[in-house]
C-alpha atoms as a PDB file:
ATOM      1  CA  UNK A   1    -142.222-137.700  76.256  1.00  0.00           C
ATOM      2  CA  UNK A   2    -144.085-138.412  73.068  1.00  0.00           C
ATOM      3  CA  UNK A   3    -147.615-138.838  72.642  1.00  0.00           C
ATOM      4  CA  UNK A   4    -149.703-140.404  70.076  1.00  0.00           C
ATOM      5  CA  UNK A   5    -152.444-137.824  69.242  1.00  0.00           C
ATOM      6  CA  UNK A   6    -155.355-138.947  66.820  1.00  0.00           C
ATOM      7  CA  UNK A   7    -157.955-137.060  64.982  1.00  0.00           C
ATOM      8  CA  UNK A   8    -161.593-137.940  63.591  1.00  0.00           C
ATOM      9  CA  UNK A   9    -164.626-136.741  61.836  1.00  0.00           C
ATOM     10  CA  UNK A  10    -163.780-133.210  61.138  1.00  0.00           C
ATOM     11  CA  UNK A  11    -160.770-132.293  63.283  1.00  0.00           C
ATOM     12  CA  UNK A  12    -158.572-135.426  60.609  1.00  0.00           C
ATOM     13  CA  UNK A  13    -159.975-133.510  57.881  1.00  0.00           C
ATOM     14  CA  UNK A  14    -158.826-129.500  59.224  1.00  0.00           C
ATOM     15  CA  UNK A  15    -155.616-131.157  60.290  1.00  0.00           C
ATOM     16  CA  UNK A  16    -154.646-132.977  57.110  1.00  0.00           C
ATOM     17  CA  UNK A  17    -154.479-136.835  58.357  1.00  0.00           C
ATOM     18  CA  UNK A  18    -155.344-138.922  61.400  1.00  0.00           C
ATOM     19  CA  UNK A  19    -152.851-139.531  63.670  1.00  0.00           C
ATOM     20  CA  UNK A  20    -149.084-137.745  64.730  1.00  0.00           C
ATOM     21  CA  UNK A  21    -146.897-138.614  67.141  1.00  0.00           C
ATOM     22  CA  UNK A  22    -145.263-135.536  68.462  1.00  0.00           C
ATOM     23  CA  UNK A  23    -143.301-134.085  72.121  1.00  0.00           C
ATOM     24  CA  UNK A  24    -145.412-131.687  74.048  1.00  0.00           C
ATOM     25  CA  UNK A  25    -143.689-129.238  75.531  1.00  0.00           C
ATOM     26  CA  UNK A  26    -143.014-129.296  79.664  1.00  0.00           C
ATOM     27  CA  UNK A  27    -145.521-126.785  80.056  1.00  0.00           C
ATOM     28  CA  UNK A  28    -148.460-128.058  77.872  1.00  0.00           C
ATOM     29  CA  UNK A  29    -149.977-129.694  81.582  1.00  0.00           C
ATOM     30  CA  UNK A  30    -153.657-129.841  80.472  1.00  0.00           C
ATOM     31  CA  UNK A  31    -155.819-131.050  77.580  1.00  0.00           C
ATOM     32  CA  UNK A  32    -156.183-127.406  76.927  1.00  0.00           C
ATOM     33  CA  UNK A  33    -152.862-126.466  77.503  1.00  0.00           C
ATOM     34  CA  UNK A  34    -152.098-129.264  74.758  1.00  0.00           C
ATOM     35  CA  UNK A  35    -154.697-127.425  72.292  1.00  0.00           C
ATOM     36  CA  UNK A  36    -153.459-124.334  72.716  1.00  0.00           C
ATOM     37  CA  UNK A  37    -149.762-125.861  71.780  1.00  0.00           C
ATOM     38  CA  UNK A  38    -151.202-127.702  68.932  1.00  0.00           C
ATOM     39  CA  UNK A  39    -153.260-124.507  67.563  1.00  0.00           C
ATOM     40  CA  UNK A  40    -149.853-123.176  66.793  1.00  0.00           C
ATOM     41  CA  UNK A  41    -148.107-126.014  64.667  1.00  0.00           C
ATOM     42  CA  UNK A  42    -150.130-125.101  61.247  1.00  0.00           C
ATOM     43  CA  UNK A  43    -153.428-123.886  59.811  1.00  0.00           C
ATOM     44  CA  UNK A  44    -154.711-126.798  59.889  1.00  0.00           C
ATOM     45  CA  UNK A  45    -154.441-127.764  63.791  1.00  0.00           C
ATOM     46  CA  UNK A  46    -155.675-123.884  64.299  1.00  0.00           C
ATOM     47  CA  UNK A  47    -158.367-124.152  61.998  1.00  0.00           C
ATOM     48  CA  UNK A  48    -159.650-128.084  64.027  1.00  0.00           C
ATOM     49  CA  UNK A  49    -159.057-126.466  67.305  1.00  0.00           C
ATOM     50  CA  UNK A  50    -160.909-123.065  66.528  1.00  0.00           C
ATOM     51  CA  UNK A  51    -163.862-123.422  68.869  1.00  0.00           C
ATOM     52  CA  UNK A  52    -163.213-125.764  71.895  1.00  0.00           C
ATOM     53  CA  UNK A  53    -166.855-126.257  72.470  1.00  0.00           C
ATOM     54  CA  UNK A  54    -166.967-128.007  69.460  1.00  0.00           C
ATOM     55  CA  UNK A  55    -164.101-130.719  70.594  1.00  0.00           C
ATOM     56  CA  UNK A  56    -164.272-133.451  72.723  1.00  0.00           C
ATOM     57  CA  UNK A  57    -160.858-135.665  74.328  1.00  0.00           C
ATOM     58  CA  UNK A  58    -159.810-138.842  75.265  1.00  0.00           C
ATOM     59  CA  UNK A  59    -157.043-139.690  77.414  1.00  0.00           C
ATOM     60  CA  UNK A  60    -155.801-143.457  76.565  1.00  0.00           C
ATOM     61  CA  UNK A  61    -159.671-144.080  75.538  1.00  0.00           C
ATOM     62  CA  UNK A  62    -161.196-142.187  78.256  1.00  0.00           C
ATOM     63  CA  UNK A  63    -163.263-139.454  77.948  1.00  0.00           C
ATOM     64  CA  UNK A  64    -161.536-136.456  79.599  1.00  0.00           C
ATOM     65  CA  UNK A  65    -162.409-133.091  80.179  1.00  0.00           C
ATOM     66  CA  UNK A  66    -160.492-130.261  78.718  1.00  0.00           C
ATOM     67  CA  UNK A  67    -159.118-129.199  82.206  1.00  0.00           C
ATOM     68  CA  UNK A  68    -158.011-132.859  82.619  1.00  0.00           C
ATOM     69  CA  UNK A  69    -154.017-133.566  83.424  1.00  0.00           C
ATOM     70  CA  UNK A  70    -152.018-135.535  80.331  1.00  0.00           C
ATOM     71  CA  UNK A  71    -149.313-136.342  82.586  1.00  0.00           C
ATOM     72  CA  UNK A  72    -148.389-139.762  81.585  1.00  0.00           C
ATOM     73  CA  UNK A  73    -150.588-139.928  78.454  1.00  0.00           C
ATOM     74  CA  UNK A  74    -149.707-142.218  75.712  1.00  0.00           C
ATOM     75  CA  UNK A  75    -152.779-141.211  73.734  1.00  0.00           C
ATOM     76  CA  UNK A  76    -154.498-138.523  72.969  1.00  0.00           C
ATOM     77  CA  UNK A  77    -157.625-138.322  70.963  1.00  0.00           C
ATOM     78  CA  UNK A  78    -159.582-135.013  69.308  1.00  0.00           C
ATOM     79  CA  UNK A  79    -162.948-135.471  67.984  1.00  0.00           C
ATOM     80  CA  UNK A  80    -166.554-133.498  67.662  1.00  0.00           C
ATOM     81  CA  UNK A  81    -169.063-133.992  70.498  1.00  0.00           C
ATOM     82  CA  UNK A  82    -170.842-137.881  70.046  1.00  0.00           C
ATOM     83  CA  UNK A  83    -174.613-138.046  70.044  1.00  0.00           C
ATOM     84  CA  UNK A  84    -176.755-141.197  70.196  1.00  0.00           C
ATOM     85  CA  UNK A  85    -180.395-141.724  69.450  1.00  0.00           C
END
């Protein structure tokens, strides 16, 4: 099933735009499981998805943790941590 996966800040910029809408494989369970697929499709996704502590995730506009299930997603969103002050 095809998910829309969108980018900001820095992660659109390693990647190369802001938004794809691509198949995960079966396996790919897990926001990290979904990285670690999308690491592999070009420099760019490797170079966004580098350090992990440095990305945060949405799941249809929710924060979600990286251990978080995407079953079902129809959004997925990559972006650096978000302060506020």
């Amino acid at each position: 099933m095809a998910i829309d996966f969108v980018y900001f800040a820095w992660v659109r910029e390693a990647i190369g735009h802001d938004a794809e809408r691509l198949d995960p494989p079966a396996d790919a369970l897990t926001v990290a499981a979904v990285i670690d697929w999308l690491s592999g499709l070009s420099d760019g996704h490797k170079r966004a998805f580098f350090d992990r502590s440095r990305i945060r995730a949405a799941i249809d506009q929710v924060f979600a943790p990286l251990d978080a299930p995407v079953a079902g997603a129809r959004e997925i969103a990559f972006f650096p941590p978000v302060t506020g002050g």
